[in-house]
C-alpha atoms as a PDB file:
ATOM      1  CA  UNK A   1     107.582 128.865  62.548  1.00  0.00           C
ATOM      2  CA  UNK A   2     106.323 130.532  65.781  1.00  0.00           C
ATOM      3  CA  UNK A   3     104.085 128.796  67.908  1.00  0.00           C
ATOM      4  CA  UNK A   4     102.211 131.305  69.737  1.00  0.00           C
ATOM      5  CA  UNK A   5     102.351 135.096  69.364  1.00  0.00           C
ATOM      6  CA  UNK A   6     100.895 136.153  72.517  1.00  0.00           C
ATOM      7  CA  UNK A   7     100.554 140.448  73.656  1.00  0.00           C
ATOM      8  CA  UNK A   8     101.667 142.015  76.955  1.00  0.00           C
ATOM      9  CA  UNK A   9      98.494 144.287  78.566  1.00  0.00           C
ATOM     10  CA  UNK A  10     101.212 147.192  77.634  1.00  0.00           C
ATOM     11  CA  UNK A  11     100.760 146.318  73.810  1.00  0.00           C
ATOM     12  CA  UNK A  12      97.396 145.806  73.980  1.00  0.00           C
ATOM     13  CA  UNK A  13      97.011 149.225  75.449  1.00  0.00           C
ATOM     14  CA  UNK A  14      99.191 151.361  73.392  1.00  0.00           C
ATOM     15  CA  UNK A  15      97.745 149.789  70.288  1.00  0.00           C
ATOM     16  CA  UNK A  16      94.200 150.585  71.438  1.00  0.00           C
ATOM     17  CA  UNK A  17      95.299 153.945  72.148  1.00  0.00           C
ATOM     18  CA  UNK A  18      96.890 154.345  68.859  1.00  0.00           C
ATOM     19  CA  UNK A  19      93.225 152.721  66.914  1.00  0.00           C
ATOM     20  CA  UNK A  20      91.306 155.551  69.044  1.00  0.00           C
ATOM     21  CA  UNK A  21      93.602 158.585  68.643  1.00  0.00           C
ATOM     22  CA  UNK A  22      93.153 157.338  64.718  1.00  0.00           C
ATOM     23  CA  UNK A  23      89.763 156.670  64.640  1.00  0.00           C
ATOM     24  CA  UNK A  24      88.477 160.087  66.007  1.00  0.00           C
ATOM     25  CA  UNK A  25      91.750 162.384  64.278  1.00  0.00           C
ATOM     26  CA  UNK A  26      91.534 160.566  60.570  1.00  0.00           C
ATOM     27  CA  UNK A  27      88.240 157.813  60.251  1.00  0.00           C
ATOM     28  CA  UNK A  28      87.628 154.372  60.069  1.00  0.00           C
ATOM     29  CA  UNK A  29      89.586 153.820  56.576  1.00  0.00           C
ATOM     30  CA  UNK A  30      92.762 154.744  58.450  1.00  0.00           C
ATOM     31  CA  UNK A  31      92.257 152.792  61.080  1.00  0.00           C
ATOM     32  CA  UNK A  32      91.522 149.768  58.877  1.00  0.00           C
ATOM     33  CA  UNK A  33      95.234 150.572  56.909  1.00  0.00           C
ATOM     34  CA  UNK A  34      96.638 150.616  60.540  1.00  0.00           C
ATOM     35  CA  UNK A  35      94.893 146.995  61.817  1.00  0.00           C
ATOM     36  CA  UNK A  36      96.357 145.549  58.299  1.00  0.00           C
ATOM     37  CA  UNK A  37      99.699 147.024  58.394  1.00  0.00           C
ATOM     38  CA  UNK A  38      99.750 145.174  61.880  1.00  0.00           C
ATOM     39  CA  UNK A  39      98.145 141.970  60.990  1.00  0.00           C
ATOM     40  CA  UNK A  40     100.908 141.881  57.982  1.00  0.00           C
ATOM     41  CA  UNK A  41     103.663 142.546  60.671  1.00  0.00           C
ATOM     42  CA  UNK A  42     102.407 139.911  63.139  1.00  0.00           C
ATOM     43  CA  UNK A  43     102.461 136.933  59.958  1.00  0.00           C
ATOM     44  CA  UNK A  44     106.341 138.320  58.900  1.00  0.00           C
ATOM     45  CA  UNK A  45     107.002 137.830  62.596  1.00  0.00           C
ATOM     46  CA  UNK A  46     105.369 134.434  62.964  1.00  0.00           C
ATOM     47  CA  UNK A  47     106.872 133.310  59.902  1.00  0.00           C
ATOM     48  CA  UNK A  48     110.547 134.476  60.473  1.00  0.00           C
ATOM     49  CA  UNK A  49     111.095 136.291  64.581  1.00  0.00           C
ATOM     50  CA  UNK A  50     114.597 137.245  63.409  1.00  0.00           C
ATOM     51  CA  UNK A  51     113.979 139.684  60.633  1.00  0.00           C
ATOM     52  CA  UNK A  52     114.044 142.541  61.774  1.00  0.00           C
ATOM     53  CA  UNK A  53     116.039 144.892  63.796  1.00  0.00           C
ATOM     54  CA  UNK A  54     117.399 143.519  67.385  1.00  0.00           C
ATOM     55  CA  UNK A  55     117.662 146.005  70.215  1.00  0.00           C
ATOM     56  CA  UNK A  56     121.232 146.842  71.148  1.00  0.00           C
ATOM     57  CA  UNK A  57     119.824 147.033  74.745  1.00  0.00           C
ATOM     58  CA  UNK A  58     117.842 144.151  75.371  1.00  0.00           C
ATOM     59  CA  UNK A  59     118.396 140.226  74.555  1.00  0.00           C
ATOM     60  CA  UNK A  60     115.536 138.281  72.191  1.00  0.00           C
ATOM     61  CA  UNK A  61     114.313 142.040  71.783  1.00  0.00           C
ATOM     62  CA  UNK A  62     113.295 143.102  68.125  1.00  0.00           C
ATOM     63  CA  UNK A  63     111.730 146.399  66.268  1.00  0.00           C
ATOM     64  CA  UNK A  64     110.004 147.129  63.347  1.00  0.00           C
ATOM     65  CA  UNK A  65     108.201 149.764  61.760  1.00  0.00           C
ATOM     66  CA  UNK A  66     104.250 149.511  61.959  1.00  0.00           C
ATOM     67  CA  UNK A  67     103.866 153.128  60.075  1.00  0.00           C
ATOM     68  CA  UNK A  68     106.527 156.285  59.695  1.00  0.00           C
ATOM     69  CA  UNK A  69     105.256 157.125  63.339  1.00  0.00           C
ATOM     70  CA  UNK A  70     104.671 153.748  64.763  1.00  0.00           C
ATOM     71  CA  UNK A  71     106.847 150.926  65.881  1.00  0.00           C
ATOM     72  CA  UNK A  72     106.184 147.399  67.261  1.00  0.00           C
ATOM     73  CA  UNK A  73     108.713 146.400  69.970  1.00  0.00           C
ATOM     74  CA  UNK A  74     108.688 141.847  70.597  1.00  0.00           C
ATOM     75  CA  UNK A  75     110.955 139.428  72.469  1.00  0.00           C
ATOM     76  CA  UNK A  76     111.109 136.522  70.789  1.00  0.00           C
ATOM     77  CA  UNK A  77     111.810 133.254  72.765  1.00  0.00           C
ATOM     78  CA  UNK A  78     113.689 130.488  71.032  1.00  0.00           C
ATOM     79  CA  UNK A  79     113.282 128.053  73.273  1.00  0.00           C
ATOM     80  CA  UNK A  80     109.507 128.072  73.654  1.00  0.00           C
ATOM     81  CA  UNK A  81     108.755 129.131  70.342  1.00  0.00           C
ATOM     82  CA  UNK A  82     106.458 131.994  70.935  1.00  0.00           C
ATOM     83  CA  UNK A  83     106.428 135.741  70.415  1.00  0.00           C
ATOM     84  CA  UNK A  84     105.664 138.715  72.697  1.00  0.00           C
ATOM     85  CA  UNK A  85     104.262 141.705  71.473  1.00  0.00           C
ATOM     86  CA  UNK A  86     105.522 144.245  74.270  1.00  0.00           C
ATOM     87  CA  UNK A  87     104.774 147.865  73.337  1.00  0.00           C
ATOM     88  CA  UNK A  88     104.126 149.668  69.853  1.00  0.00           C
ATOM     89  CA  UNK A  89     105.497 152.932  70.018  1.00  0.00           C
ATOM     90  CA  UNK A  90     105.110 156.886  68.741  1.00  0.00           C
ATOM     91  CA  UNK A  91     107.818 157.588  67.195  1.00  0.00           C
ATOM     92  CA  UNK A  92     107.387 161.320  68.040  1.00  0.00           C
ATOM     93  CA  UNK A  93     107.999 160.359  71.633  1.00  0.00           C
ATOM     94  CA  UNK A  94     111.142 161.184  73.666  1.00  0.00           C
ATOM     95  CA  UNK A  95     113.441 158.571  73.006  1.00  0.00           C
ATOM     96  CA  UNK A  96     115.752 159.145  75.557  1.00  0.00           C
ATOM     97  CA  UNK A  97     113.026 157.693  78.125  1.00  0.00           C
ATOM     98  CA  UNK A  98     112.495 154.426  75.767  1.00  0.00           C
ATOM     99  CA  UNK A  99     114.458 151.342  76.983  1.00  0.00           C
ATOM    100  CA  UNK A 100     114.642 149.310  74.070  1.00  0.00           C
ATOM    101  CA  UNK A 101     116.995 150.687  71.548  1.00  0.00           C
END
């Protein structure tokens, strides 16, 4: 079990910018299924830091998919016990200019 789960200002940015762009394109109902679709991700990832995908580019480094166009990118720290939430991600972005693959 995780001891902390702590977010970068990155992630806390691009998932503020993702609630916004959601909250004036599609309403408040979608933005609630995006909050919970995180909140789920975040206990999975306190619960067990290793299931999903590792990065081939980047030790401790994991992805998962938030929504179709959405993914969470974390480092998880053995040592310390704690998780950090680093970016969440379009998907509809050029990937050739994300790092963590």
């Amino acid at each position: 079990m995780v001891k902390e789960i702590t977010w970068t200002i990155t992630a806390s940015g691009t998932y503020w910018q993702i609630i916004e762009y959601l909250s004036v394109s599609f309403g408040d109902s979608v933005v609630s299924d995006f909050v919970r679709r995180v909140d789920r991700k975040i206990e999975l990832i306190a619960s067990n830091p290793y299931l999903f995908r590792k990065s081939l580019s980047q030790k401790n480094v994991f992805i998962t998919v938030i929504h179709k166009r959405v993914t969470l990118v974390y480092r998880y720290r053995p040592v310390l016990k704690k998780v950090e939430s680093l970016v969440f991600r379009n998907t509809r972005m050029d990937s050739s200019k994300f790092r963590f693959r």
